[in-house]
PDB file of N, CA and C in Angstrom:
ATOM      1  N   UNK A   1      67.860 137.403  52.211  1.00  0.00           N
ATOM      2  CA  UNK A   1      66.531 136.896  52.473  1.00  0.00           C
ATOM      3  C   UNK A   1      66.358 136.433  53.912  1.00  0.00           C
ATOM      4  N   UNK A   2      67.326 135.755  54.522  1.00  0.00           N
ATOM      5  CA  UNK A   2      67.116 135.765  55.891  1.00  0.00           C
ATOM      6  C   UNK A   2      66.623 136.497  57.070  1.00  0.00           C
ATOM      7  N   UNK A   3      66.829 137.710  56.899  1.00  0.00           N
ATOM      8  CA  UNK A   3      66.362 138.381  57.912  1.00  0.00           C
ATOM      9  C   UNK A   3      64.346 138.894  57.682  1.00  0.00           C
ATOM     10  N   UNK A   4      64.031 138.506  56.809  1.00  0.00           N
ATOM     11  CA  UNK A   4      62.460 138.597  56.428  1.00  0.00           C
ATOM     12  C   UNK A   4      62.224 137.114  56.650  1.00  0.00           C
ATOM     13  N   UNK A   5      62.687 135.899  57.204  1.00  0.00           N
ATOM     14  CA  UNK A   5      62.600 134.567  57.712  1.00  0.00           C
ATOM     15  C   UNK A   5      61.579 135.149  58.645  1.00  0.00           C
ATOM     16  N   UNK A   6      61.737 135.964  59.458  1.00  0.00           N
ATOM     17  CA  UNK A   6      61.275 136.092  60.686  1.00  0.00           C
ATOM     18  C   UNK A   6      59.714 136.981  60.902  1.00  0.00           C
ATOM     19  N   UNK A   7      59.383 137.679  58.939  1.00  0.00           N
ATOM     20  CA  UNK A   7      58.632 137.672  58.731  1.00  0.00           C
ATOM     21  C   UNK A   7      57.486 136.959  58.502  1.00  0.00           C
ATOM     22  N   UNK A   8      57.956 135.983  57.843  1.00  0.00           N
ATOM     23  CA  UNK A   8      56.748 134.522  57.859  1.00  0.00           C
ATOM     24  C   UNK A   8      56.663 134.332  59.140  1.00  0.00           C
ATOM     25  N   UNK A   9      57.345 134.124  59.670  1.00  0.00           N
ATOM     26  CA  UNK A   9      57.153 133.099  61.580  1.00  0.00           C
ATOM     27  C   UNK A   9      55.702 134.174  62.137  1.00  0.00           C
ATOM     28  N   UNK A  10      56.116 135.650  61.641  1.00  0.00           N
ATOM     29  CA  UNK A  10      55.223 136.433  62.423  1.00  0.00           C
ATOM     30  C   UNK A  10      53.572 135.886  61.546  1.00  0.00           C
ATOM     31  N   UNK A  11      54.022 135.925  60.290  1.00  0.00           N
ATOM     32  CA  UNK A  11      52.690 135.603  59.384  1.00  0.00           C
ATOM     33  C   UNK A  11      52.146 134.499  59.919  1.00  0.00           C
ATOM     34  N   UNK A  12      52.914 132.805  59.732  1.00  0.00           N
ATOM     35  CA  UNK A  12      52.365 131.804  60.389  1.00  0.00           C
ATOM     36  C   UNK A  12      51.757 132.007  61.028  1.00  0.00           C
ATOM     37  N   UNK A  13      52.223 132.657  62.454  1.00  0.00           N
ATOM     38  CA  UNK A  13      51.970 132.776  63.995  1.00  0.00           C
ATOM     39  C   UNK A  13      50.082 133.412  63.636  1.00  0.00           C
ATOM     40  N   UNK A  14      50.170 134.370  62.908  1.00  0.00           N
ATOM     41  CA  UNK A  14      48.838 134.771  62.865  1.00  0.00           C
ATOM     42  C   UNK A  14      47.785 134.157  62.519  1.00  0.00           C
ATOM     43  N   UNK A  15      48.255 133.561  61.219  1.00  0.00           N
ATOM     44  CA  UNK A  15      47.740 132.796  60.307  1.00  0.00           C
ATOM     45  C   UNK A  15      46.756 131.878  61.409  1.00  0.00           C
ATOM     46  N   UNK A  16      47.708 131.324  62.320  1.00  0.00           N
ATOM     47  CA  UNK A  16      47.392 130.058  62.919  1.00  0.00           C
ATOM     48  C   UNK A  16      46.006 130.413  63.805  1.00  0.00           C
ATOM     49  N   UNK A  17      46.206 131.838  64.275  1.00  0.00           N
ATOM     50  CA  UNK A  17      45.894 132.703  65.406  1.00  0.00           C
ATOM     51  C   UNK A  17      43.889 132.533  64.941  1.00  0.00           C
ATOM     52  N   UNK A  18      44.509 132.608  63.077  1.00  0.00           N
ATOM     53  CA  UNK A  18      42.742 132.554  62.270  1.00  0.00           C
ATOM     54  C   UNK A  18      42.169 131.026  62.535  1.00  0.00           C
ATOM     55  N   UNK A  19      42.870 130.432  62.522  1.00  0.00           N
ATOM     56  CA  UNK A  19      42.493 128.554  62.194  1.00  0.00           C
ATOM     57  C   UNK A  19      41.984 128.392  63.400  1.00  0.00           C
ATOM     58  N   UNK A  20      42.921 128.950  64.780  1.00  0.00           N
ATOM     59  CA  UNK A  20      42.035 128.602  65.922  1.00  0.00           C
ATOM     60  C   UNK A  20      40.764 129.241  66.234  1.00  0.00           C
ATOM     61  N   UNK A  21      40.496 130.414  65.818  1.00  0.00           N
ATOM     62  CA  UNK A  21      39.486 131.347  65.733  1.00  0.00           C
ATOM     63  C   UNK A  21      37.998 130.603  65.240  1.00  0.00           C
ATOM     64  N   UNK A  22      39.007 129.514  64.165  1.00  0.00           N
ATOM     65  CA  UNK A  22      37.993 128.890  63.344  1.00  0.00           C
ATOM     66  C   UNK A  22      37.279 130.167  61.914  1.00  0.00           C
ATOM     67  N   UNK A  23      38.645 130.804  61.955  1.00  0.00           N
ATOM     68  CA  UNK A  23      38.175 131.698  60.534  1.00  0.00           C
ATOM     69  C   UNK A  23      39.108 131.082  59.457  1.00  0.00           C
ATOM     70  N   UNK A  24      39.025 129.626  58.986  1.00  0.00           N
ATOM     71  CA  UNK A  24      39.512 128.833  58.145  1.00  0.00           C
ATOM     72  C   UNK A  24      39.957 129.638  57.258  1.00  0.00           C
ATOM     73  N   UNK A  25      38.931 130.320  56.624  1.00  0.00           N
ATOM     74  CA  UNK A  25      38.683 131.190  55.531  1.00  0.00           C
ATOM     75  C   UNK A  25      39.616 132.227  55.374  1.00  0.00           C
ATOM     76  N   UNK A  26      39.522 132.984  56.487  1.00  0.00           N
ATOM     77  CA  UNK A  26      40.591 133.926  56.466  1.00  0.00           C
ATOM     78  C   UNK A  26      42.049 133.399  56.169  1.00  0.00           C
ATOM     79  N   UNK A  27      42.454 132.223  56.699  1.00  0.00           N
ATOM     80  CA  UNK A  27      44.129 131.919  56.871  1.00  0.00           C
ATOM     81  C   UNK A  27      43.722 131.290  55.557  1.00  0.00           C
ATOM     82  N   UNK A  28      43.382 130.857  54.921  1.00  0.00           N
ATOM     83  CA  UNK A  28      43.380 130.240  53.472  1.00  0.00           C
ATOM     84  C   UNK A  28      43.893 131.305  52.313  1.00  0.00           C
ATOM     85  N   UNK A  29      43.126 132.327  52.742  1.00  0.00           N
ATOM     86  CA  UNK A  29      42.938 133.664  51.797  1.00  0.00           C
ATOM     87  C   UNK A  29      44.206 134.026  51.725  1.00  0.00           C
ATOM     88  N   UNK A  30      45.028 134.219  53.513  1.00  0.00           N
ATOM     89  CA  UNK A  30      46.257 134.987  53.362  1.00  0.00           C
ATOM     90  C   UNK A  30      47.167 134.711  52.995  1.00  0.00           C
ATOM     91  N   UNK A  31      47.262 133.087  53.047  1.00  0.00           N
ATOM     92  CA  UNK A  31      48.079 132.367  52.474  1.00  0.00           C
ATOM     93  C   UNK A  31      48.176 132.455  50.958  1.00  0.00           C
ATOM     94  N   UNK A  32      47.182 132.236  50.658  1.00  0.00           N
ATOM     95  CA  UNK A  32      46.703 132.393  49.475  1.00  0.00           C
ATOM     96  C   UNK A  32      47.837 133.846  48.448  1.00  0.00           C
ATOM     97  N   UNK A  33      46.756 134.765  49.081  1.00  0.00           N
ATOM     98  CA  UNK A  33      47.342 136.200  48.960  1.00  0.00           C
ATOM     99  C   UNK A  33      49.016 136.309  48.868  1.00  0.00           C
ATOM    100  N   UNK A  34      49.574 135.250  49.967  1.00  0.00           N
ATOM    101  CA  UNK A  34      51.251 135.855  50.160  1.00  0.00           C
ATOM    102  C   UNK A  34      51.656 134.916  49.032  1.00  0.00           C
ATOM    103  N   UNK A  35      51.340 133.843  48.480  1.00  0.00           N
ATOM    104  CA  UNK A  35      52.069 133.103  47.404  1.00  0.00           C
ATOM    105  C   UNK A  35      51.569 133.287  46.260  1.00  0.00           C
ATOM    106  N   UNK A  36      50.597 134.108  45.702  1.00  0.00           N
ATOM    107  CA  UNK A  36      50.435 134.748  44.469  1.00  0.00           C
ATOM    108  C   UNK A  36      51.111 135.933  44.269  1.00  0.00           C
ATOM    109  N   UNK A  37      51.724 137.073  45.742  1.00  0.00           N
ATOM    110  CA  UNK A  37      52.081 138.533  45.556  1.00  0.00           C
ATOM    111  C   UNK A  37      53.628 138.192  45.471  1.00  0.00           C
ATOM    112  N   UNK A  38      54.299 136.685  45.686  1.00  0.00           N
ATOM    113  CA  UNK A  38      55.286 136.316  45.158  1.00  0.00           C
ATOM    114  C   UNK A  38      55.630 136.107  43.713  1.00  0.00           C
ATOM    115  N   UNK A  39      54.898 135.922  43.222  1.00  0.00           N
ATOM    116  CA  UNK A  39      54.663 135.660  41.467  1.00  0.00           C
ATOM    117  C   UNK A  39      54.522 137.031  40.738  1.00  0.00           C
ATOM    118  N   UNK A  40      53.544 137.629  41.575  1.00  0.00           N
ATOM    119  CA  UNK A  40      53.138 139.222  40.893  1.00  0.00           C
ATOM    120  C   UNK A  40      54.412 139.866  40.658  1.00  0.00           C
ATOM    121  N   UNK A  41      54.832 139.969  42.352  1.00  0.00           N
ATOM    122  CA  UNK A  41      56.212 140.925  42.558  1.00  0.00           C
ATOM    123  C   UNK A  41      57.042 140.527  41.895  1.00  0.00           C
ATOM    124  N   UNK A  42      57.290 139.358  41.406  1.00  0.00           N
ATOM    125  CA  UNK A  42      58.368 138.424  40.702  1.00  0.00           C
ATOM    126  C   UNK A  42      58.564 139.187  39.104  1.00  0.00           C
ATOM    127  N   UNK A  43      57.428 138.943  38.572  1.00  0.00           N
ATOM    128  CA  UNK A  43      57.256 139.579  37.464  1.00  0.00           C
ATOM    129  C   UNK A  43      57.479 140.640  37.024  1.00  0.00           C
ATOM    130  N   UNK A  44      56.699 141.971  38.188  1.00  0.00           N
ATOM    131  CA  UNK A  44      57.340 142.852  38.088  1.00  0.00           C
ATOM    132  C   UNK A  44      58.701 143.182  38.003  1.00  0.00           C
ATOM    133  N   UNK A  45      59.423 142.861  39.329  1.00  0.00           N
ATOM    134  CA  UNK A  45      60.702 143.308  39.265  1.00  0.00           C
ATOM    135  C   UNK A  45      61.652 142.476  38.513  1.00  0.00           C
ATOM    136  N   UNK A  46      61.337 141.169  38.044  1.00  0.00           N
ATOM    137  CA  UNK A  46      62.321 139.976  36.634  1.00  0.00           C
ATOM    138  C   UNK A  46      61.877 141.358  35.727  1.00  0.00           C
ATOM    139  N   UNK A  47      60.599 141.137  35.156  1.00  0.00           N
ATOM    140  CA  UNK A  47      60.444 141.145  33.716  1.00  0.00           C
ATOM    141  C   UNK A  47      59.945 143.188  33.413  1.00  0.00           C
ATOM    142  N   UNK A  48      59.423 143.315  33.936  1.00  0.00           N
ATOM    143  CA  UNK A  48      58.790 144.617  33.654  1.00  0.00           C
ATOM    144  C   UNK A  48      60.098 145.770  33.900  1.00  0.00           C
ATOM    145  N   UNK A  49      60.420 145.460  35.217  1.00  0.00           N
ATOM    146  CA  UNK A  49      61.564 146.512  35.586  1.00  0.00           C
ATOM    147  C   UNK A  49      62.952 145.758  34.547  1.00  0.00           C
ATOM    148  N   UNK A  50      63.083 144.919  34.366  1.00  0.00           N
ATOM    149  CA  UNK A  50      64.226 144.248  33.983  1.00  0.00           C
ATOM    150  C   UNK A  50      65.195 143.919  34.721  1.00  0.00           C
ATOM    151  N   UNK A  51      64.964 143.655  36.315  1.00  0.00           N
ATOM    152  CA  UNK A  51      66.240 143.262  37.257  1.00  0.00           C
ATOM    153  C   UNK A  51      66.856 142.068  36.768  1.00  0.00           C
ATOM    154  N   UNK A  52      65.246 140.346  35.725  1.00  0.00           N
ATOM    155  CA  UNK A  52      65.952 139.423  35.465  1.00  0.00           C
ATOM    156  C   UNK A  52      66.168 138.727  36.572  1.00  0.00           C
ATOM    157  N   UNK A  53      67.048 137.623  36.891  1.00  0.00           N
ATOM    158  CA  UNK A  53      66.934 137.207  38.131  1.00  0.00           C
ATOM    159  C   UNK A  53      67.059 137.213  39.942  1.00  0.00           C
ATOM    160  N   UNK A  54      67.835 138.974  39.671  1.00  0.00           N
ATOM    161  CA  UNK A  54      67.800 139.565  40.918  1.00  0.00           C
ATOM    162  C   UNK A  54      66.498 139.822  41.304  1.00  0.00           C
ATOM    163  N   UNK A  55      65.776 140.387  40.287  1.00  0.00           N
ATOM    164  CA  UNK A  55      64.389 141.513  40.862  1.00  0.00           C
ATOM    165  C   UNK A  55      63.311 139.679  41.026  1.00  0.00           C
ATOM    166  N   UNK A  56      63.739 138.672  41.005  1.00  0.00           N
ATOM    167  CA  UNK A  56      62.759 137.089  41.002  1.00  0.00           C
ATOM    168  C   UNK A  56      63.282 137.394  42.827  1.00  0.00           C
ATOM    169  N   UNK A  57      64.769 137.650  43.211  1.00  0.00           N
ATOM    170  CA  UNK A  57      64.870 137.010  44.414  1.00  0.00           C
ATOM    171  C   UNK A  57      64.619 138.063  45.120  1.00  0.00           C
ATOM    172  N   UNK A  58      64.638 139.479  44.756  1.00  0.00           N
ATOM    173  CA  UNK A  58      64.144 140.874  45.582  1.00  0.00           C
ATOM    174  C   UNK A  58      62.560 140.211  46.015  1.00  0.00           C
ATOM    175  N   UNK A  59      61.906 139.293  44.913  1.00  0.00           N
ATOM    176  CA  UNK A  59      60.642 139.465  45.644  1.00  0.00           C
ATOM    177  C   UNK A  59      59.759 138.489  46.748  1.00  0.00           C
ATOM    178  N   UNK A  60      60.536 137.702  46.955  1.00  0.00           N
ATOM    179  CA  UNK A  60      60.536 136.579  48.446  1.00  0.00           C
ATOM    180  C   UNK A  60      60.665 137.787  49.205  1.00  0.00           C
ATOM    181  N   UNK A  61      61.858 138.526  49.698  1.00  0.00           N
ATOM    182  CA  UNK A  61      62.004 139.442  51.002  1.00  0.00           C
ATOM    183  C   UNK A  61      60.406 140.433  50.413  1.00  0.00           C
ATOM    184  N   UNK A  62      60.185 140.771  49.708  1.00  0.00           N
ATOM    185  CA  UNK A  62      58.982 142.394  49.421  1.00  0.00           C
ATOM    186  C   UNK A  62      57.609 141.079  50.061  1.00  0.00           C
ATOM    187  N   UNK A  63      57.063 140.008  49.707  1.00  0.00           N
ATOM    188  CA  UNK A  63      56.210 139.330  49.650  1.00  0.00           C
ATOM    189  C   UNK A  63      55.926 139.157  50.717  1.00  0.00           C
ATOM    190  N   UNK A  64      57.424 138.636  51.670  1.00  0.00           N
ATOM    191  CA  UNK A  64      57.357 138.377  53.031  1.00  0.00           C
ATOM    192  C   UNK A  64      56.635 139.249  53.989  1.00  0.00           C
ATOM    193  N   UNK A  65      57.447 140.395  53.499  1.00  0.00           N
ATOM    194  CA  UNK A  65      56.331 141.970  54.286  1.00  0.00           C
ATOM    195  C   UNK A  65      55.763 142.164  54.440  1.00  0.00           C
ATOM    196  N   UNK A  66      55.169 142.001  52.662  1.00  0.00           N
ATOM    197  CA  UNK A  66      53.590 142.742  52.347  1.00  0.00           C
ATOM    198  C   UNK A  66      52.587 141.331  53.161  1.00  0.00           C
ATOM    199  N   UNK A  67      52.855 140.287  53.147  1.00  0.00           N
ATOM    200  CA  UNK A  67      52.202 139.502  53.642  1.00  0.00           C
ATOM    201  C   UNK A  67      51.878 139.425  55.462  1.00  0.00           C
ATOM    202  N   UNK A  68      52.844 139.604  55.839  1.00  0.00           N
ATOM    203  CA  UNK A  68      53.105 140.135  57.516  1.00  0.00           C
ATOM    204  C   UNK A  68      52.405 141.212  57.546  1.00  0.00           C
ATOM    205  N   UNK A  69      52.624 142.320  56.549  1.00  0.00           N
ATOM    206  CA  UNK A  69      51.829 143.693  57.130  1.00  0.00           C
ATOM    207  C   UNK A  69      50.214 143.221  56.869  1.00  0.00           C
ATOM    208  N   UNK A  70      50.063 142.675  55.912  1.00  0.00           N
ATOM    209  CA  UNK A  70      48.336 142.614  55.078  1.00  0.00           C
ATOM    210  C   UNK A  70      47.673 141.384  56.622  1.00  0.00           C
ATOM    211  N   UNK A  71      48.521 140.522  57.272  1.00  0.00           N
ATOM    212  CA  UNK A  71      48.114 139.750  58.165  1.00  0.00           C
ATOM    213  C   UNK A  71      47.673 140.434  59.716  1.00  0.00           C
ATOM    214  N   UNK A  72      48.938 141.466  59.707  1.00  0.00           N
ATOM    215  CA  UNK A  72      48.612 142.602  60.955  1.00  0.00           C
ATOM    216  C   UNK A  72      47.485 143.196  61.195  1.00  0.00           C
ATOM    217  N   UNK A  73      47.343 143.477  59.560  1.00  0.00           N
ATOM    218  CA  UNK A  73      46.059 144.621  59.411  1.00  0.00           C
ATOM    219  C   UNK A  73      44.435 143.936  59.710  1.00  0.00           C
ATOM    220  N   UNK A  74      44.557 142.221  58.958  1.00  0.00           N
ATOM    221  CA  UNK A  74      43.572 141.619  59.489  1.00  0.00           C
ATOM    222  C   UNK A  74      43.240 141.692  60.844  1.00  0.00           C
ATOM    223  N   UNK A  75      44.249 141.242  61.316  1.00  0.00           N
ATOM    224  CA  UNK A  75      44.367 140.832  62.832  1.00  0.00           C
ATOM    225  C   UNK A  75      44.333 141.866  63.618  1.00  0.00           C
ATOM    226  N   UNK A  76      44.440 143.245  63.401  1.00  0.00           N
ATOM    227  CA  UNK A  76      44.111 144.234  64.363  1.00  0.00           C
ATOM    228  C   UNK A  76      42.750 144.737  64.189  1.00  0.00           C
ATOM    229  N   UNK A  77      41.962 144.162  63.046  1.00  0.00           N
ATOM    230  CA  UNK A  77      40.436 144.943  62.962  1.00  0.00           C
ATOM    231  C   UNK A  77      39.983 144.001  64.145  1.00  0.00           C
ATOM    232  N   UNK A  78      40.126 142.995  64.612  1.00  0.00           N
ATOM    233  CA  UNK A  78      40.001 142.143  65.493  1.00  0.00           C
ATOM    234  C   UNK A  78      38.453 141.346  65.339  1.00  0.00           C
ATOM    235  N   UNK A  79      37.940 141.386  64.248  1.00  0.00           N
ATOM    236  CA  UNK A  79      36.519 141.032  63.292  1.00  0.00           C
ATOM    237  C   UNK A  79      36.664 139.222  63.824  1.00  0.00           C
ATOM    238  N   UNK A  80      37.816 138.734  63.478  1.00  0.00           N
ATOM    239  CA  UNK A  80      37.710 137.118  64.129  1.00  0.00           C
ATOM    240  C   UNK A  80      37.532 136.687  65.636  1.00  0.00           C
ATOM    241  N   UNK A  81      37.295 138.083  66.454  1.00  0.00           N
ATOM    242  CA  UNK A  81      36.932 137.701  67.474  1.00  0.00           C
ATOM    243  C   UNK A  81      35.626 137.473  68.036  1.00  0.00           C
ATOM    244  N   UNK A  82      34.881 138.357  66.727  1.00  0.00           N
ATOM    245  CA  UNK A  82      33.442 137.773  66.806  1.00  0.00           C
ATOM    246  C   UNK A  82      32.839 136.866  66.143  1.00  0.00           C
ATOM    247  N   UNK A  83      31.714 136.497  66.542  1.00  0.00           N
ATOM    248  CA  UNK A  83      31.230 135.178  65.837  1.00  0.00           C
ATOM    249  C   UNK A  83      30.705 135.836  64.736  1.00  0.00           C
ATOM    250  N   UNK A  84      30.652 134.841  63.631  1.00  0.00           N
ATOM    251  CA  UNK A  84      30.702 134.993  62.445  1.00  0.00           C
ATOM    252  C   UNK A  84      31.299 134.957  61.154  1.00  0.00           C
ATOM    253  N   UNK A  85      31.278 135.006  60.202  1.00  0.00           N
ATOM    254  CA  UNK A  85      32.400 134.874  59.251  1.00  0.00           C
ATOM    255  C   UNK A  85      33.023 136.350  58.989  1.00  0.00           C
ATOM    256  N   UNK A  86      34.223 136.166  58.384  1.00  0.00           N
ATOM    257  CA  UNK A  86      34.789 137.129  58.229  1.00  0.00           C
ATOM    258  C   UNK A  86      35.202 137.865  57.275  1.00  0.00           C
ATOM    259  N   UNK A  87      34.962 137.127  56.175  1.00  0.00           N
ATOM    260  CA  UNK A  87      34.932 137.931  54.581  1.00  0.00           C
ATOM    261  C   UNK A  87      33.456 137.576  54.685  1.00  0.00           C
TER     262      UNK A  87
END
């Protein structure tokens, strides 16, 4: 799990990037988004696939990602640079 550490830092970093923007909304959401797709993924890979408690800790590193990539993707439409809201 350590080496996806450095995935959040990138997420934070963005996250933060929304708050100063003053797109509250947005960094609420993503946050939001990355600690529910921890639970989802959890489920899946514990209970559906049957990993059990490997496929619980496979899904911190998958969450970390998907959350970094889903934050990139915000952040490159570059929509918080204009005024207005953003969802």
């Amino acid at each position: 799990m350590a080496p996806t550490f450095g995935f959040i830092g990138v997420q934070m970093g963005i996250i933060s990037t929304f708050r100063a923007a003053g797109q509250t909304t947005t960094s609420m959401l993503l946050a939001t988004a990355h600690a529910f797709s921890i639970f989802v993924i959890a489920y899946f890979l514990g209970i559906v696939f049957g990993f059990g408690e490997t496929g619980i800790w496979w899904a911190y590193p998958w969450a970390n990602l998907l959350a970094m990539l889903l934050a990139f993707y915000f952040y490159w439409q570059k929509k918080w640079l204009r005024t207005g809201k953003f969802f």
